[in-house]
C-alpha atoms as a PDB file:
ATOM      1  CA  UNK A   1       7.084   1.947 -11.065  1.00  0.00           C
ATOM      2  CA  UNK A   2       3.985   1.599  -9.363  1.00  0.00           C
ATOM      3  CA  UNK A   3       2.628  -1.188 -10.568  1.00  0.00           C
ATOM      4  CA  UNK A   4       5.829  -3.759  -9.242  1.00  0.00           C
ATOM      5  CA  UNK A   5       5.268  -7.147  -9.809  1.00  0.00           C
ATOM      6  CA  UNK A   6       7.935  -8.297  -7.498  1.00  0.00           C
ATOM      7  CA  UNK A   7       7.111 -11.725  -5.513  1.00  0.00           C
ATOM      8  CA  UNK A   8       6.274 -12.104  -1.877  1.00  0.00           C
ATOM      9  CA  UNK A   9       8.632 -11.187   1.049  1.00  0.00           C
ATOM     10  CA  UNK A  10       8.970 -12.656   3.964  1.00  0.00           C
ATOM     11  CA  UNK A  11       6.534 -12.280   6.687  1.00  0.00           C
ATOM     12  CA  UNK A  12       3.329 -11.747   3.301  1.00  0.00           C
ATOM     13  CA  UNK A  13       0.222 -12.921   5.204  1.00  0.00           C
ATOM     14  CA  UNK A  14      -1.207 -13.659   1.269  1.00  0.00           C
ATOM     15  CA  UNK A  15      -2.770 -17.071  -0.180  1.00  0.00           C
ATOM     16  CA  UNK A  16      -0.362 -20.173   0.489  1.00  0.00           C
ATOM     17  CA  UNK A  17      -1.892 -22.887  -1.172  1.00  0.00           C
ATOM     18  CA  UNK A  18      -1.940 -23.987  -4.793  1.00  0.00           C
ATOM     19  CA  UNK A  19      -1.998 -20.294  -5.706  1.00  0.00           C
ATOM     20  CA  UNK A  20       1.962 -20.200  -5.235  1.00  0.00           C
ATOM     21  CA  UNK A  21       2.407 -22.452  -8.093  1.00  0.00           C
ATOM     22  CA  UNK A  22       0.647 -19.850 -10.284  1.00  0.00           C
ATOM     23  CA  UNK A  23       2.338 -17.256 -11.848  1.00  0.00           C
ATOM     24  CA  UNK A  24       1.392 -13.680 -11.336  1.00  0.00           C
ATOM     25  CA  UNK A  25       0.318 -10.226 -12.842  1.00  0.00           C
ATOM     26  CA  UNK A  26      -0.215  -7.022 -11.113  1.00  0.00           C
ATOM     27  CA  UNK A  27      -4.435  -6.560 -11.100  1.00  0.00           C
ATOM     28  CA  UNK A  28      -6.441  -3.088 -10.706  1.00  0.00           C
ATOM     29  CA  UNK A  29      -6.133  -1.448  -7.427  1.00  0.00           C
ATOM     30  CA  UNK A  30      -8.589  -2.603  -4.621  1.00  0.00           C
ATOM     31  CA  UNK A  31     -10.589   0.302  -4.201  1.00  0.00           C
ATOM     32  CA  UNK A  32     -12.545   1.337  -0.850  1.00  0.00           C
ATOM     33  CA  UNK A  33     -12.952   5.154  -1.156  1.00  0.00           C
ATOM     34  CA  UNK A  34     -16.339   6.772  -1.223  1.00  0.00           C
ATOM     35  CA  UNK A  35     -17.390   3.898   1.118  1.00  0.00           C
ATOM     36  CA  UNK A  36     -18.216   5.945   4.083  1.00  0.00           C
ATOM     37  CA  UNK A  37     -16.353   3.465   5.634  1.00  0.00           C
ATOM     38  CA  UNK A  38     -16.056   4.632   9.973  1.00  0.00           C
ATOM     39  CA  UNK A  39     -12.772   2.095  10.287  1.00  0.00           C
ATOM     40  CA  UNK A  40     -10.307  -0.355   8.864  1.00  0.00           C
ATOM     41  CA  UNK A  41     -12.709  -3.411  10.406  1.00  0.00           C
ATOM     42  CA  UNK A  42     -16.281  -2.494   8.301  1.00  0.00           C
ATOM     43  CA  UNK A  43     -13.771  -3.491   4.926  1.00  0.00           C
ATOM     44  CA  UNK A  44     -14.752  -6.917   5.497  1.00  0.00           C
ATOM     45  CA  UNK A  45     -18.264  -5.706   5.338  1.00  0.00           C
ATOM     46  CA  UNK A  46     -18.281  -3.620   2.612  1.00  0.00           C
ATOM     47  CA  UNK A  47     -17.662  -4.207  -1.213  1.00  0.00           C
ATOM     48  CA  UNK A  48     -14.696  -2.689  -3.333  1.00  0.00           C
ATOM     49  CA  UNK A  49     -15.867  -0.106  -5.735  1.00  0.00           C
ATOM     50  CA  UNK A  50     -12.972  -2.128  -8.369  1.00  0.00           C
ATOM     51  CA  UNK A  51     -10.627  -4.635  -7.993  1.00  0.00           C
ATOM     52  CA  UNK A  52     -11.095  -8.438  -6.503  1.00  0.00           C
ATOM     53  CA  UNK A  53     -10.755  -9.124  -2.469  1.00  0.00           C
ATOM     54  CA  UNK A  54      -8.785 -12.682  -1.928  1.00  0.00           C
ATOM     55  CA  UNK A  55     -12.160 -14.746  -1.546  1.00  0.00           C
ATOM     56  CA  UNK A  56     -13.237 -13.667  -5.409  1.00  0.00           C
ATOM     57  CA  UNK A  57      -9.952 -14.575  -6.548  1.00  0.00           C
ATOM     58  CA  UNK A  58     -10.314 -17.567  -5.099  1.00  0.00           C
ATOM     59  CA  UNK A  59     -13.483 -18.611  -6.019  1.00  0.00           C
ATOM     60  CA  UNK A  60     -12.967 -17.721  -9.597  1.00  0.00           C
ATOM     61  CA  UNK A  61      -9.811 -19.996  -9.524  1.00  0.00           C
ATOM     62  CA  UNK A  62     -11.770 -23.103  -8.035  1.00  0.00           C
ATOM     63  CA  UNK A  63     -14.770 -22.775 -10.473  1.00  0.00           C
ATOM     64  CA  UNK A  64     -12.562 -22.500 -13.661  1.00  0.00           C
ATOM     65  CA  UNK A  65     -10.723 -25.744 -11.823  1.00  0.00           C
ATOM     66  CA  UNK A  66     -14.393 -27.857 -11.357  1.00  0.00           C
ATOM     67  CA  UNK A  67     -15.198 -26.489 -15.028  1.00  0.00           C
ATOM     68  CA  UNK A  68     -11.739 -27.777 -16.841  1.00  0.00           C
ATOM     69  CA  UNK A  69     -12.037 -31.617 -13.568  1.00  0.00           C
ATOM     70  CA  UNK A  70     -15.639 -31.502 -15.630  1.00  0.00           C
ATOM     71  CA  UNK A  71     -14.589 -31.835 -19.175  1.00  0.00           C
ATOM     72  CA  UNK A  72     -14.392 -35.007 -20.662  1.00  0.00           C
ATOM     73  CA  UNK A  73     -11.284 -36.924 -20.605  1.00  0.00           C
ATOM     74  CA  UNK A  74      -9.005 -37.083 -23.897  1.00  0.00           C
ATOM     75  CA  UNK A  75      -8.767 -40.774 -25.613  1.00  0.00           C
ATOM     76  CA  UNK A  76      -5.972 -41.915 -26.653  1.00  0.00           C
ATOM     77  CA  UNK A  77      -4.492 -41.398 -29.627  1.00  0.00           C
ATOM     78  CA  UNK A  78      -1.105 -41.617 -32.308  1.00  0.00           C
ATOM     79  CA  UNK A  79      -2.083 -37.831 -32.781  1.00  0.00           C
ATOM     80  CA  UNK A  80       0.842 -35.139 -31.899  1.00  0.00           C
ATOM     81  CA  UNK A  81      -0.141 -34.372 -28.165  1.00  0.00           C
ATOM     82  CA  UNK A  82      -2.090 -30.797 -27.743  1.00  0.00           C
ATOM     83  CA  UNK A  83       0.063 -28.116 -25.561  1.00  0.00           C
ATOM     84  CA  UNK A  84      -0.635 -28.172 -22.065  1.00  0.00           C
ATOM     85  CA  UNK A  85      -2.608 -26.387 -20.283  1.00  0.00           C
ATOM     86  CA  UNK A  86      -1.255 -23.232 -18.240  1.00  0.00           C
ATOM     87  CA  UNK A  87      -3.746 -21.870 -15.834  1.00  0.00           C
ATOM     88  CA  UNK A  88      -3.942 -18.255 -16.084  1.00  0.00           C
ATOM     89  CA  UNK A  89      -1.909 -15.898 -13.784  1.00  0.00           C
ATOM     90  CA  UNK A  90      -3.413 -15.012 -10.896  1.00  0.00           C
ATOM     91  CA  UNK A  91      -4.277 -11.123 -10.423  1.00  0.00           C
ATOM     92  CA  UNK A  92      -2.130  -9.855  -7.383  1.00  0.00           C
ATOM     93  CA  UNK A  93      -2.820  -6.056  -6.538  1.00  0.00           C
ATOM     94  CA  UNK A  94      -0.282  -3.791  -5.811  1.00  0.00           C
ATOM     95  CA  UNK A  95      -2.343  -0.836  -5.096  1.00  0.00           C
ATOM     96  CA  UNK A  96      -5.245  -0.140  -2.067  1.00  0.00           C
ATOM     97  CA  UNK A  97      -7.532   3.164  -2.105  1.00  0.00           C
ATOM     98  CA  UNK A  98      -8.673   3.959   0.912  1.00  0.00           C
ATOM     99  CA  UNK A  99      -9.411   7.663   0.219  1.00  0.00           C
ATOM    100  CA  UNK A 100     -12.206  10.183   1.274  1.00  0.00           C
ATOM    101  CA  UNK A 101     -14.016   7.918   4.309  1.00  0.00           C
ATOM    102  CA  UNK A 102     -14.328   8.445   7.609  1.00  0.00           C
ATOM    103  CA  UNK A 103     -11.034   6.748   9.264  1.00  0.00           C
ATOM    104  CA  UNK A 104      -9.952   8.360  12.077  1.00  0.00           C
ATOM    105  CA  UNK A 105      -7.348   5.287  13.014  1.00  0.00           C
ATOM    106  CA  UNK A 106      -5.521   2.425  11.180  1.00  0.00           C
ATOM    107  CA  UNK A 107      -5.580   0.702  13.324  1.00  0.00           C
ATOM    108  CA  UNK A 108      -6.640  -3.598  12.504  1.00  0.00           C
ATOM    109  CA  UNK A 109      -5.598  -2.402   9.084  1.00  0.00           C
ATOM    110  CA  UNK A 110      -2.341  -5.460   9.843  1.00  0.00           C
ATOM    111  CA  UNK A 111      -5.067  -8.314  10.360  1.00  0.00           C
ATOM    112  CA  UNK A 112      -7.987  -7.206   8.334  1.00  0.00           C
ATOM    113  CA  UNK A 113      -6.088  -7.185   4.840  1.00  0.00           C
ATOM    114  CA  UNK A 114      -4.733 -10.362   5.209  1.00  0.00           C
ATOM    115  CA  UNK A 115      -8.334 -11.655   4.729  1.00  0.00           C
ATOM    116  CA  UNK A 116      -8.748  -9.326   1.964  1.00  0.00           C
ATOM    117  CA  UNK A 117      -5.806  -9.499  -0.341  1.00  0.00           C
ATOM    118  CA  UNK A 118      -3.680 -11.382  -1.824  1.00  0.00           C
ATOM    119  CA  UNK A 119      -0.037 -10.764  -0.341  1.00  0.00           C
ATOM    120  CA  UNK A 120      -1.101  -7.150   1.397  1.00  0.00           C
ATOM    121  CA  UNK A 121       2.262  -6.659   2.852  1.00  0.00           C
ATOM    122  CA  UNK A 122       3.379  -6.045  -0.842  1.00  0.00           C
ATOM    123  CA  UNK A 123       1.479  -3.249  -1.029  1.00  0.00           C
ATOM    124  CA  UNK A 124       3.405  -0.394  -3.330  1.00  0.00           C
ATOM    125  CA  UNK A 125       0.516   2.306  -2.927  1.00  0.00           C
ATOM    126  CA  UNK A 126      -1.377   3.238  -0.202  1.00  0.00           C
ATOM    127  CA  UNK A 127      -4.252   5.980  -0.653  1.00  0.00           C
ATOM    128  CA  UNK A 128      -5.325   7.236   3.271  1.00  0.00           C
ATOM    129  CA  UNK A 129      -5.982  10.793   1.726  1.00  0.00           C
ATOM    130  CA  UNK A 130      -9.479  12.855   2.890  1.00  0.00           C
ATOM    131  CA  UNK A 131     -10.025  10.978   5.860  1.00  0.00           C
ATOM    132  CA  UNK A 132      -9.770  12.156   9.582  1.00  0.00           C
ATOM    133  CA  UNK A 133      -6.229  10.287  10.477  1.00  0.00           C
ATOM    134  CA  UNK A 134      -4.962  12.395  13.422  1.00  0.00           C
ATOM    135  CA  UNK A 135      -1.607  10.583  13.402  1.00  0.00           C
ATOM    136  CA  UNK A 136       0.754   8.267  11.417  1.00  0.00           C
ATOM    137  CA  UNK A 137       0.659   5.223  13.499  1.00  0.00           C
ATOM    138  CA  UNK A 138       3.352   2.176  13.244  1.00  0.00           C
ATOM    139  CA  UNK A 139       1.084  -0.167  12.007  1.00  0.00           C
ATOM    140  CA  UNK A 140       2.375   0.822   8.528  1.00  0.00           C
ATOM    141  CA  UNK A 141       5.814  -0.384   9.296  1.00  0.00           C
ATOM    142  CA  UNK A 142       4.191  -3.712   7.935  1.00  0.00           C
ATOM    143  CA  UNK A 143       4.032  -2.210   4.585  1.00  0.00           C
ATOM    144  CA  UNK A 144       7.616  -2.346   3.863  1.00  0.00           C
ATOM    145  CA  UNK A 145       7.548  -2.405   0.234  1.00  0.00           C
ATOM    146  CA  UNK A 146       5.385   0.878  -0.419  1.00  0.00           C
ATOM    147  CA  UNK A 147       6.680   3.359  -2.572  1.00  0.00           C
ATOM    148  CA  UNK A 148       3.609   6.037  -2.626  1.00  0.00           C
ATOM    149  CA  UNK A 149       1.385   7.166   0.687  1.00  0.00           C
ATOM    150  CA  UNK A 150      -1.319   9.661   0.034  1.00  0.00           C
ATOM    151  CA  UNK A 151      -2.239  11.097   3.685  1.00  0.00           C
ATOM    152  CA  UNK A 152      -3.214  14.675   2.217  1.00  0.00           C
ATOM    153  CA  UNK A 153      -6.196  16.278   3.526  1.00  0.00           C
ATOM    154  CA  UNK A 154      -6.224  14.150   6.622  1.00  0.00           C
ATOM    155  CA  UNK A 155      -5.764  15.538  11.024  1.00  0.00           C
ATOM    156  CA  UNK A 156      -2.318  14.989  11.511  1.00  0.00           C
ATOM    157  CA  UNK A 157      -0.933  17.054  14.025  1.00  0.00           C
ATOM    158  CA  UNK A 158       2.410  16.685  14.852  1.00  0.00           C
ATOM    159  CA  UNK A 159       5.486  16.842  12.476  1.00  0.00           C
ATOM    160  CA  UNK A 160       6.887  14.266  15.439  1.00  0.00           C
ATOM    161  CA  UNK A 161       4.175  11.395  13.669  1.00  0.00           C
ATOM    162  CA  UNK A 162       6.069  11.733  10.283  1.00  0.00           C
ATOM    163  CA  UNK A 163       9.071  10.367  11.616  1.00  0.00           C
ATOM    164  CA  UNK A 164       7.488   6.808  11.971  1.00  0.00           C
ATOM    165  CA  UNK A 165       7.933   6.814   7.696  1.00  0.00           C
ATOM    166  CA  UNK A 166      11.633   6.961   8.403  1.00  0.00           C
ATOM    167  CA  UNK A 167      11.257   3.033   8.950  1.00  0.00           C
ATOM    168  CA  UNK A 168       9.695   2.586   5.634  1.00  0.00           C
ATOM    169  CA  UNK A 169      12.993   3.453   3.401  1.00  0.00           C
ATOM    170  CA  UNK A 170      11.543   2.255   0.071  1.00  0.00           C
ATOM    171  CA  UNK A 171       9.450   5.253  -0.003  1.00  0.00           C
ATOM    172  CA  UNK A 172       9.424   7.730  -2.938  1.00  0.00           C
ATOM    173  CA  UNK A 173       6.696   9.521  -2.861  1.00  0.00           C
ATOM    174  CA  UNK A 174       4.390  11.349   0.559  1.00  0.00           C
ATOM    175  CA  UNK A 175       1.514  13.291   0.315  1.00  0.00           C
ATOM    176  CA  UNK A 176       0.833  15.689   3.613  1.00  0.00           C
ATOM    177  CA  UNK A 177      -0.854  19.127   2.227  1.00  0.00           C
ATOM    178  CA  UNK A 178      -4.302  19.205   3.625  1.00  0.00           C
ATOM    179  CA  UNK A 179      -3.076  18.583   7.324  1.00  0.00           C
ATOM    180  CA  UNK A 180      -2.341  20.817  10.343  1.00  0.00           C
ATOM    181  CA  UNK A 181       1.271  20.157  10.223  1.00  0.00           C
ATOM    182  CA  UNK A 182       0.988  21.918   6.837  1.00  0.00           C
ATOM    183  CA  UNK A 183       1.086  25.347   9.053  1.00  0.00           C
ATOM    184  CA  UNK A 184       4.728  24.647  10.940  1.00  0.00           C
ATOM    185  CA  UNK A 185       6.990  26.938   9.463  1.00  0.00           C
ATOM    186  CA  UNK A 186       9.768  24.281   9.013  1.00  0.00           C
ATOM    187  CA  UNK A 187       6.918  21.160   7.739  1.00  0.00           C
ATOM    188  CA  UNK A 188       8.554  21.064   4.691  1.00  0.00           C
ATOM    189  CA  UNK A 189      12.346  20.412   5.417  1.00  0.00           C
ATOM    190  CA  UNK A 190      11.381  18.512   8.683  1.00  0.00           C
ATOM    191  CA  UNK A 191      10.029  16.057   6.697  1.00  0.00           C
ATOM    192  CA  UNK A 192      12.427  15.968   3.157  1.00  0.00           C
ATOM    193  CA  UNK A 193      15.748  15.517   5.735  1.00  0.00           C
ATOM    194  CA  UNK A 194      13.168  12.683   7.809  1.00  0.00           C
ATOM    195  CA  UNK A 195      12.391  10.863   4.729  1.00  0.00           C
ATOM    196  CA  UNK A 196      15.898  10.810   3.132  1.00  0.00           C
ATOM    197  CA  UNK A 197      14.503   8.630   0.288  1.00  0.00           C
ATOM    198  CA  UNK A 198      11.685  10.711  -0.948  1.00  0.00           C
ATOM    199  CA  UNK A 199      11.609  12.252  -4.281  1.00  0.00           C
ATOM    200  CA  UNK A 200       8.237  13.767  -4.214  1.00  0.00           C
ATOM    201  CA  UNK A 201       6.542  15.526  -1.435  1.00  0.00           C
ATOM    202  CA  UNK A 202       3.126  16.955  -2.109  1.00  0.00           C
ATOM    203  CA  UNK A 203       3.484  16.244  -5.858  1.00  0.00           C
ATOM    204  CA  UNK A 204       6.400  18.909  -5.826  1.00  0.00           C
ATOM    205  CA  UNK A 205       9.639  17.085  -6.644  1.00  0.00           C
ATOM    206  CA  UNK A 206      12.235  17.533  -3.986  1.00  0.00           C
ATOM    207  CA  UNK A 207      15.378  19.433  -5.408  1.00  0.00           C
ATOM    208  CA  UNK A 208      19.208  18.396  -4.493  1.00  0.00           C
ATOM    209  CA  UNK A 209      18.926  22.318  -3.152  1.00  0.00           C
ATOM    210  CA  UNK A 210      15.766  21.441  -1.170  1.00  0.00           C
ATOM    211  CA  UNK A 211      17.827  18.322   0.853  1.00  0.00           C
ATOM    212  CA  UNK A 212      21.177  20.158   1.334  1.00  0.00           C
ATOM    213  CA  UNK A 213      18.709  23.610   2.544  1.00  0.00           C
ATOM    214  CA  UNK A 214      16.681  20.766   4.234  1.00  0.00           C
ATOM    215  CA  UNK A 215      19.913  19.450   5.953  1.00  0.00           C
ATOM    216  CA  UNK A 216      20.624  22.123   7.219  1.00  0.00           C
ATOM    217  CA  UNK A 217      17.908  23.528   8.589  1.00  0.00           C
ATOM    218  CA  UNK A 218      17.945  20.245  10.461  1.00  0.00           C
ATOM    219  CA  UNK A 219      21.412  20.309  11.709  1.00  0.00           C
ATOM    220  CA  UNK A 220      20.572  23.892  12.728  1.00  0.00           C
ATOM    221  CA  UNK A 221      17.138  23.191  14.356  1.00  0.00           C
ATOM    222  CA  UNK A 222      19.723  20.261  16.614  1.00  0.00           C
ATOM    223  CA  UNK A 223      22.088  23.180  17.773  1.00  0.00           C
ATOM    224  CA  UNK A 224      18.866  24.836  19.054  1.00  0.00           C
ATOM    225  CA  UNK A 225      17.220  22.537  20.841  1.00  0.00           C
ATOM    226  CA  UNK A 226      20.553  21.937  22.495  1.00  0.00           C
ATOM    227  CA  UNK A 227      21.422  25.333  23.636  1.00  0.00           C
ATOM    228  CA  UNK A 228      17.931  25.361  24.953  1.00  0.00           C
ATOM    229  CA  UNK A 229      18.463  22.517  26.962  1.00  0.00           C
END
């Protein structure tokens, strides 16, 4: 599922104070696209179309906590006590659109979401689609729990740069159509025998044909280069 509601793993860069105590549902997705935005860096300038960055959440939390530290104080009584108060979970996304802008790079993407989100390494989808990415850089190995990367309609160049995804092994679904790497004549099983994981590439499921033909056009493609060398 897309929406997982799993906790923090190690190395999250999210909100460590109170906030852990809180428990937590997954919120709408944090969504930059249509922003224009040139790079990762002018997010902190800009203002999500949907979605709340880290400093609303926050500042929602600490009013509702000055509003309740506000009301008068209880007397006491023989009554049967009232039920507690629970504060109310704490909207984590799981989910960042960054589609049709201007990014050519990714990178600062690792330090400027950590001052945007609330755990942003537990990212589970990733929208970089219609933008002007030239390669797949290993900045995204932060992101180890994503499960769906849009990079369709994008400037990636070499089938070489989708081999950095092989580090990300919870990934089920890529998106690539829309690139130049679209034209190779083996794109397709280069990257299903990379990405070993995958299930969907271009919103076509990948077949148990597709991997074993995918396999072995791999294996194959080895023998070459060998012989050639």
């Amino acid at each position: 599922s897309l929406h997982n509601a799993s906790g923090p793993r190690m190395g999250d860069q999210g909100y460590t104070g109170n906030m852990t105590a809180r428990a937590q549902v997954v919120g709408p997705p944090l969504d930059y696209s249509f922003c224009e935005l040139p790079d990762i860096e002018s997010m902190v300038d800009d203002t999500p179309r949907s979605g709340k960055t880290k400093a609303q959440i926050e500042a929602e939390i600490e009013a509702k906590r000055e509003a309740e530290a506000n009301q008068p104080k209880a007397v006491f009584t023989l009554e049967k006590p009232k039920r507690t108060h629970v504060d109310a979970p704490t909207q984590v996304t799981r989910i960042l659109k960054l589609n049709n802008n201007q990014l050519s790079s990714l990178t600062g993407i690792d330090t400027v979401l950590p001052t945007l989100m609330i755990e942003p390494f537990a990212l589970t989808l990733l929208d970089l689609s219609f933008n002007n990415i030239e390669k797949i850089e290993k900045v995204l190995l932060q992101f180890q729990s994503l499960s769906v990367l849009y990079l369709h309609g994008n400037a990636i160049q070499s089938l070489k740069s989708v081999d950095v995804l092989t580090g990300i092994p919870s990934i089920r679904s890529v998106t690539l159509h829309g690139n130049e790497i679209e034209q190779d004549k083996g794109y397709r099983n280069h990257v299903i025998s990379a990405l070993k994981n995958i299930k969907s590439l271009d919103f076509a499921t990948v077949t148990k044909k597709e991997r074993e033909a995918a396999e072995r056009w791999r294996q194959s493609h080895r023998k070459g280069v060998r012989k050639v060398a």
